[in-house]
N, C-alpha and C. Protein backbone atom coordinates (compact mmCIF):
# COMPACT_ATOMS: atom_id res chain seq x y z
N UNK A 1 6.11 -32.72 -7.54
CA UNK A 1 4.67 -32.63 -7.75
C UNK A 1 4.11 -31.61 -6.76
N UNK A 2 3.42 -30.46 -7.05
CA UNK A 2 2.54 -29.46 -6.63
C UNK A 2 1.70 -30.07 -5.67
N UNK A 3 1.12 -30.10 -4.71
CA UNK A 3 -0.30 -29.56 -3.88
C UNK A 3 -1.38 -30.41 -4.62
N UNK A 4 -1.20 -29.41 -5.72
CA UNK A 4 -3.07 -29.28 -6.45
C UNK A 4 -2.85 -30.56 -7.69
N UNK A 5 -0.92 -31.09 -8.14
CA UNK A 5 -1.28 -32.36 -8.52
C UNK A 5 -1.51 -33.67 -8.17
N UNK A 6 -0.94 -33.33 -6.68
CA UNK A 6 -1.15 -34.40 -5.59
C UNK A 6 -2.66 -35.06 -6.00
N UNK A 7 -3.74 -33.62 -5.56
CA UNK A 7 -4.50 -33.64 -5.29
C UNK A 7 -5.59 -34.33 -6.51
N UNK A 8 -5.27 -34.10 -7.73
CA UNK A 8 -5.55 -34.73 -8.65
C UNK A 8 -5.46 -35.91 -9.17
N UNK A 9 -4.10 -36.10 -8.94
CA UNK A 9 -3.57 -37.75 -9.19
C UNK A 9 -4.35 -38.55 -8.18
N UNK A 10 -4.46 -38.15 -6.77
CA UNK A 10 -5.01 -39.32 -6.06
C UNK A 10 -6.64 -39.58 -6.48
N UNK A 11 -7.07 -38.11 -6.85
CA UNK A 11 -9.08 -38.07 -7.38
C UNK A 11 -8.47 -38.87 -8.68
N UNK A 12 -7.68 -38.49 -9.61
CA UNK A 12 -8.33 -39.71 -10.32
C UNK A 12 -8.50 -41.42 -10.30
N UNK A 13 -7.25 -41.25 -9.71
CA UNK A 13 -6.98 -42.61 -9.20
C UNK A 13 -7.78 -43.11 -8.70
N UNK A 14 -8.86 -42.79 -7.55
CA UNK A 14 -9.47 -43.46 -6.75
C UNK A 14 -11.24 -43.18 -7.60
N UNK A 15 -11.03 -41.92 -8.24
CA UNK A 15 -12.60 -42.10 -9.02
C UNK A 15 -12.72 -42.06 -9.94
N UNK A 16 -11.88 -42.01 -11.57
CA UNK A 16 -11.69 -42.27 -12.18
C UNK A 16 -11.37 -43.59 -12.42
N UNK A 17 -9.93 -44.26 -12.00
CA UNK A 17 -9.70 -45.92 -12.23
C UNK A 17 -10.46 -46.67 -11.17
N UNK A 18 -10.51 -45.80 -10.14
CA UNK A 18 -11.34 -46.92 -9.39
C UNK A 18 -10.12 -47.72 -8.09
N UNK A 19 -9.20 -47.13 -8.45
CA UNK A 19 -8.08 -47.98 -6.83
C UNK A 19 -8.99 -47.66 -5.71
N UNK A 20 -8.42 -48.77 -4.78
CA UNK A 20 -8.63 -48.74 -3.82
C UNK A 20 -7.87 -47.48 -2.93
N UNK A 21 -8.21 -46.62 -1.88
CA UNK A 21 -7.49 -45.86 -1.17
C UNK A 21 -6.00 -46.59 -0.18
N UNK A 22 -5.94 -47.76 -0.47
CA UNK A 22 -5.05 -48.75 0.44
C UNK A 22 -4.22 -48.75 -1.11
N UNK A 23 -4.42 -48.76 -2.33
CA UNK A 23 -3.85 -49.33 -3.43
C UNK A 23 -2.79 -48.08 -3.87
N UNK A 24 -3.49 -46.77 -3.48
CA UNK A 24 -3.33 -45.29 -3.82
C UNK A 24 -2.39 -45.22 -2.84
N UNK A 25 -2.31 -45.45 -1.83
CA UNK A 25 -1.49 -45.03 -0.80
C UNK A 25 -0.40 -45.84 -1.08
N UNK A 26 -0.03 -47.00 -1.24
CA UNK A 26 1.08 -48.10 -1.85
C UNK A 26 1.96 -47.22 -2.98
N UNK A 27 1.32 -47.21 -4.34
CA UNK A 27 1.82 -46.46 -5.30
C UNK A 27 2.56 -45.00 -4.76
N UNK A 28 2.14 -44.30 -4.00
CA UNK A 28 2.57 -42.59 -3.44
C UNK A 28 3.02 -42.31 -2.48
N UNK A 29 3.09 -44.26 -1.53
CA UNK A 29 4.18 -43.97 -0.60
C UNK A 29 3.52 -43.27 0.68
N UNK A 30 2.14 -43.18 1.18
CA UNK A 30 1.82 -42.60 2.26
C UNK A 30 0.98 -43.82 2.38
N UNK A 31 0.19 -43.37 3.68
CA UNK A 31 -0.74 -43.65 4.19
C UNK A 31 -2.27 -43.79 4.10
N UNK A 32 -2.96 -45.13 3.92
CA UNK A 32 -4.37 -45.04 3.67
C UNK A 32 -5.08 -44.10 4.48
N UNK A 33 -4.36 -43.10 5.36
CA UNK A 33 -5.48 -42.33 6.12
C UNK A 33 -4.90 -40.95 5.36
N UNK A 34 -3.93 -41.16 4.93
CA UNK A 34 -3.64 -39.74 4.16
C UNK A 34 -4.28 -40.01 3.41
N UNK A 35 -4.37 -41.08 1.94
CA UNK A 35 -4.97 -40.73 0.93
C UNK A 35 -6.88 -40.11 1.10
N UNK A 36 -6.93 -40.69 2.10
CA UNK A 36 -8.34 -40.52 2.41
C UNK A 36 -8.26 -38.92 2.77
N UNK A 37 -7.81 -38.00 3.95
CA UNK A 37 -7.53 -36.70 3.90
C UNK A 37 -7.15 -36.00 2.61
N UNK A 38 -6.46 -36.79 1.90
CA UNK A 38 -6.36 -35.86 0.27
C UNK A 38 -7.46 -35.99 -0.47
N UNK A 39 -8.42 -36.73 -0.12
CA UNK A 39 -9.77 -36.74 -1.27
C UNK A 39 -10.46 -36.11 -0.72
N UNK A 40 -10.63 -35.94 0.84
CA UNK A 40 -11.54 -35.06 1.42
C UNK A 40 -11.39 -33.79 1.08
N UNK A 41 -9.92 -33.60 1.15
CA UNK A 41 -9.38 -31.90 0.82
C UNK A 41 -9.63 -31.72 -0.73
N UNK A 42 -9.04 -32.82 -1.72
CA UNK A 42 -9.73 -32.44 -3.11
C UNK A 42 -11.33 -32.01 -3.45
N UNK A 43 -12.13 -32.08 -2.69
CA UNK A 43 -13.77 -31.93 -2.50
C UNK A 43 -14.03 -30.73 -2.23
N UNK A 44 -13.10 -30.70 -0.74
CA UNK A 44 -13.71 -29.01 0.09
C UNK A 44 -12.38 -27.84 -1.24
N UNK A 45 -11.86 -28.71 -1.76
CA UNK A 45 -11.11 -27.38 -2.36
C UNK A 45 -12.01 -27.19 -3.87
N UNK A 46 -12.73 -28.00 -4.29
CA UNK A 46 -13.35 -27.89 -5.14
C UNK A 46 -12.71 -28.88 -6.74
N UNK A 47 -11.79 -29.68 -6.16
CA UNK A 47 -11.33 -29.98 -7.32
C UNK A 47 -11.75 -31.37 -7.74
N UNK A 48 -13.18 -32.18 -6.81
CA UNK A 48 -13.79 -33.24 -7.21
C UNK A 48 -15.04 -32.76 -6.79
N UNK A 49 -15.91 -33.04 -7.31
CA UNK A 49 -17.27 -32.28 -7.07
C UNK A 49 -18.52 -33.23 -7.58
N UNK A 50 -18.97 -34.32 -6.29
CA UNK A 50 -19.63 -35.28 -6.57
C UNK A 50 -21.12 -34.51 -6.73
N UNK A 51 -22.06 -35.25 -7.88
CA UNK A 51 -23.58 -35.43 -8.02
C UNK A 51 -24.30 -36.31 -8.25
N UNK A 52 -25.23 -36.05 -7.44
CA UNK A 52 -26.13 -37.36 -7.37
C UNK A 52 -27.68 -37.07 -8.24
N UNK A 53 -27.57 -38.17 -9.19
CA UNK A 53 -28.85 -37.69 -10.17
C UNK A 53 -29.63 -39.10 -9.92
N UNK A 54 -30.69 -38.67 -9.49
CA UNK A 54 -31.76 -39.27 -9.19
C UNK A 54 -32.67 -39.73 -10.24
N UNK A 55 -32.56 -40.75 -11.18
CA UNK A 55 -33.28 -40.59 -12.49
C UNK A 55 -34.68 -41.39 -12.03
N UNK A 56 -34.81 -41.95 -11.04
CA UNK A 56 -35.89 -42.31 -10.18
C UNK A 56 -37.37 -41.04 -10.47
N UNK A 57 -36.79 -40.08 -9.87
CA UNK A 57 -37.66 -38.64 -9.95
C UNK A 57 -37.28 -37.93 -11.20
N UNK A 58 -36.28 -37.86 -12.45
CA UNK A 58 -36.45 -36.95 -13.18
C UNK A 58 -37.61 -37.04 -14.29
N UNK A 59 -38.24 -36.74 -14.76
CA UNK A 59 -39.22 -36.25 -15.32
C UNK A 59 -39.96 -37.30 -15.57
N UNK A 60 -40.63 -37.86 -14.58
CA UNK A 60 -41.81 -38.45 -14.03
C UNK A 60 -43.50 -38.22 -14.78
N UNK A 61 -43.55 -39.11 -15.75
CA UNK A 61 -44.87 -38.97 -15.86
C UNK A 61 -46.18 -38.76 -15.29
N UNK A 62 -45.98 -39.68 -13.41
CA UNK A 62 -46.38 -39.55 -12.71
C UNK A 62 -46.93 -37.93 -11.88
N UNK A 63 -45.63 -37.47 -11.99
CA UNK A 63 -45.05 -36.02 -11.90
C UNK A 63 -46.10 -35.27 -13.12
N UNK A 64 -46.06 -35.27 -13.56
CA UNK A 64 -46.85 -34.49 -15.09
C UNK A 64 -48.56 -34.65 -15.15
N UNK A 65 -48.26 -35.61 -14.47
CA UNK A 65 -49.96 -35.99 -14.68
C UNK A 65 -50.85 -35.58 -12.88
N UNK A 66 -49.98 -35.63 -12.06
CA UNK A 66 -50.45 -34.84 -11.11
C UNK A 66 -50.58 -33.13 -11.40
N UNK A 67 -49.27 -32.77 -11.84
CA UNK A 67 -49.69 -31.29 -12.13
C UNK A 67 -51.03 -31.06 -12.85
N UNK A 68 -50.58 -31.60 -14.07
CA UNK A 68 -51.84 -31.29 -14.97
C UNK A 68 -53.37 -31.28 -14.26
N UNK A 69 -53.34 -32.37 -13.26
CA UNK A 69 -55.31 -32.73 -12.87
C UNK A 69 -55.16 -31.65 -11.66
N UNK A 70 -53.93 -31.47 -10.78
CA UNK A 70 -54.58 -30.35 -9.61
C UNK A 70 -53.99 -29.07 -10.17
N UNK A 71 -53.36 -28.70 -11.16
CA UNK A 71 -52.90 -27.14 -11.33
C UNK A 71 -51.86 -26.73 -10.85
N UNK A 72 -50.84 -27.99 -10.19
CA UNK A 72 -49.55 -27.78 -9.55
C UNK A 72 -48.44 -27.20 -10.15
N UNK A 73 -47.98 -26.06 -9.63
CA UNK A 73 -46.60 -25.27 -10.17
C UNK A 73 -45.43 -25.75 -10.02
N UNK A 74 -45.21 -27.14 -9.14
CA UNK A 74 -43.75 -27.69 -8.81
C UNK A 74 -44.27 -29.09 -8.25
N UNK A 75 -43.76 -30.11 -8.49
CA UNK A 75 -43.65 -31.41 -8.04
C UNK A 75 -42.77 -31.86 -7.57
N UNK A 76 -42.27 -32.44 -6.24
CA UNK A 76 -41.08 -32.70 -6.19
C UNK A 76 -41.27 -34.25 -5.51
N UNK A 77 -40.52 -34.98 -6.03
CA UNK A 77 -41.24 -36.54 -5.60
C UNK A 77 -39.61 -37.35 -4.58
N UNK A 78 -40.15 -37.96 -3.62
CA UNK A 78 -39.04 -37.95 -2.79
C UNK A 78 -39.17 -39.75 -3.01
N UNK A 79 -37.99 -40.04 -2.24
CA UNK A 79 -37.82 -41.94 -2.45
C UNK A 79 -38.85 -41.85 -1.53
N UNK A 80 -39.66 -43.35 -2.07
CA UNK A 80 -40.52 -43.99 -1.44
C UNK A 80 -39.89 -44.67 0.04
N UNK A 81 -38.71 -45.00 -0.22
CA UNK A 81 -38.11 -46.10 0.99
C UNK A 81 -38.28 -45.03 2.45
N UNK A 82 -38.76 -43.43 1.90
CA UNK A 82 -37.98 -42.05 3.14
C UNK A 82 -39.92 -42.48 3.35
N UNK A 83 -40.19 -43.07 5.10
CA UNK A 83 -41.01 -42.83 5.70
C UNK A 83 -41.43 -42.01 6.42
N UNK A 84 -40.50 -41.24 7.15
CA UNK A 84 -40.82 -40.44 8.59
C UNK A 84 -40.94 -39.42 7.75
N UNK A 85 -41.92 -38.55 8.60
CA UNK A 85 -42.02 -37.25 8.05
C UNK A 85 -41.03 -36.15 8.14
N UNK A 86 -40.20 -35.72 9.22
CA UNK A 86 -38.85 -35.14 9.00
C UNK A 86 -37.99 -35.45 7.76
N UNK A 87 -37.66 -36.90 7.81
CA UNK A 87 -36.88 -37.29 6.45
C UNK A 87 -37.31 -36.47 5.06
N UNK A 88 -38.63 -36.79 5.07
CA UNK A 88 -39.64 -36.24 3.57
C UNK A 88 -38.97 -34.88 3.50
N UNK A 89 -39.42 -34.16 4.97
CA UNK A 89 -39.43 -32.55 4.93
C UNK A 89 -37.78 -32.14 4.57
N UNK A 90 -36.86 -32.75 5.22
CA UNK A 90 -35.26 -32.28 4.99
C UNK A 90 -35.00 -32.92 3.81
N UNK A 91 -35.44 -33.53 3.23
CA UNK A 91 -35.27 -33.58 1.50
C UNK A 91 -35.78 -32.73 0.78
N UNK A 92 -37.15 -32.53 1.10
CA UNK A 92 -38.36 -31.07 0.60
C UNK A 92 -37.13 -30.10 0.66
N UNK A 93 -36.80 -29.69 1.88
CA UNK A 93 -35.84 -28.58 1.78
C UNK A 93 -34.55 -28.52 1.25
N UNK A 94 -33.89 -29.50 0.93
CA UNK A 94 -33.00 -29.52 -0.03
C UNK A 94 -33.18 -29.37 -1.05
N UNK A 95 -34.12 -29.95 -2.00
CA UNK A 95 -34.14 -29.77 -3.07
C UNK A 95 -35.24 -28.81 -3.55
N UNK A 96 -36.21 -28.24 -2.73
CA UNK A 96 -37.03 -27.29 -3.23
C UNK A 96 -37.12 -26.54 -1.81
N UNK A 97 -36.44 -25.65 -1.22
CA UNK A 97 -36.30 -24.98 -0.05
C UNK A 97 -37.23 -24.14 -0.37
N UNK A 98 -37.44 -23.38 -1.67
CA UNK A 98 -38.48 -22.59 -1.68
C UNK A 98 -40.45 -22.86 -1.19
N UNK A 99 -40.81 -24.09 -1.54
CA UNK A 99 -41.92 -24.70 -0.66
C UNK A 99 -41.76 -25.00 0.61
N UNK A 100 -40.57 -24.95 1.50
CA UNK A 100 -40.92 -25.10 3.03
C UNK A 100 -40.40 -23.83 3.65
N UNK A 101 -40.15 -22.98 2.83
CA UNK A 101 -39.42 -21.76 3.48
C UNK A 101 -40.50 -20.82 4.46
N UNK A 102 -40.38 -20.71 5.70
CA UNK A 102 -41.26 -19.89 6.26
C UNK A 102 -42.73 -20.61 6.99
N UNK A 103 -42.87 -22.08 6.96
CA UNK A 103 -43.84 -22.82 7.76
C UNK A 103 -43.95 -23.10 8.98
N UNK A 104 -44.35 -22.42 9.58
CA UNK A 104 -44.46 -23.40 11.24
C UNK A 104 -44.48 -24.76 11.67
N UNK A 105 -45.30 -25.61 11.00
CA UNK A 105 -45.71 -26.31 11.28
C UNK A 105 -44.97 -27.42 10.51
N UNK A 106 -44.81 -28.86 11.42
CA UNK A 106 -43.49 -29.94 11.26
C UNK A 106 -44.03 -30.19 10.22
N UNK A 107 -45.53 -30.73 10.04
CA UNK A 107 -45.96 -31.63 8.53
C UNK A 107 -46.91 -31.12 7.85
N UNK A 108 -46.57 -30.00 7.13
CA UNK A 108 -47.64 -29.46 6.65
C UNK A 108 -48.55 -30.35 5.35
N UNK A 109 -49.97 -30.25 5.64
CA UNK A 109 -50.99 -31.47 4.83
C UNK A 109 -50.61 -30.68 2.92
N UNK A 110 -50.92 -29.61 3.42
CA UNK A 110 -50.67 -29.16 1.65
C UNK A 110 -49.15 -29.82 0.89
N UNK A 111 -48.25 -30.03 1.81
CA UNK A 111 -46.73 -30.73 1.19
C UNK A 111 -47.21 -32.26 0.84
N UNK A 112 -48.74 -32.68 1.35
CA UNK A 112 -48.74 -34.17 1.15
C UNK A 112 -47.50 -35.30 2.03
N UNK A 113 -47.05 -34.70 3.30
CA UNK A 113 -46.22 -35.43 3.98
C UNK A 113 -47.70 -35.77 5.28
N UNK A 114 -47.70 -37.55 5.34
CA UNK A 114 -48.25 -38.24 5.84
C UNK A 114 -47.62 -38.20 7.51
N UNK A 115 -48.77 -38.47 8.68
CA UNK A 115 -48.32 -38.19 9.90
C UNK A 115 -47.50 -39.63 10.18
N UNK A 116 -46.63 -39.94 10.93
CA UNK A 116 -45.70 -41.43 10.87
C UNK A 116 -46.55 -41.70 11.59
């Protein structure tokens, strides 16, 4: 077995069926800290490639109906549970880097991020 089927057999195994990394390592004869280094390396090599879909925020009526009454070009609605204002802002910038790109200032009032 190749490298890159190693590397496959153990991603499916563990995210596909669902084994445990202790169950994976039994079957292939290594180590639960290897199998764990082979899923890390299947990731950074590109050959498991997790996403996280937020159906919480996708197309939000809430979302639609704010644009519409202030004239807003982008909405981006963050979990309620994220209080501090850093948290808000390093999500802002993940997912819409283009609205915090270039601000001075930690909480800007136009982003609608509240002072903690």
């Amino acid at each position: 077995m190749t490298d890159i089927q190693q590397l496959v057999r153990v991603s499916r195994l563990y995210y596909e069926l669902g084994e445990t990394q202790g169950a994976i390592a039994e079957q292939l004869g290594v180590t639960r800290p290897q199998v764990s280094r082979l899923l890390k390396r299947a990731r950074a090599e590109g050959i498991v490639e997790i996403r996280i879909v937020d159906r919480a925020t996708a197309d939000s009526p809430a979302a639609e109906t704010l644009s519409a009454r202030f004239g807003l070009d982008a909405i981006v609605q963050v979990d309620l549970g994220v209080r501090r204002a850093e948290l808000v802002l390093r999500l802002l910038e993940e997912q819409a880097p283009e609205l915090v790109e270039g601000r001075g200032d930690d909480r800007p009032s136009d982003l609608g991020i509240p002072d903690p």
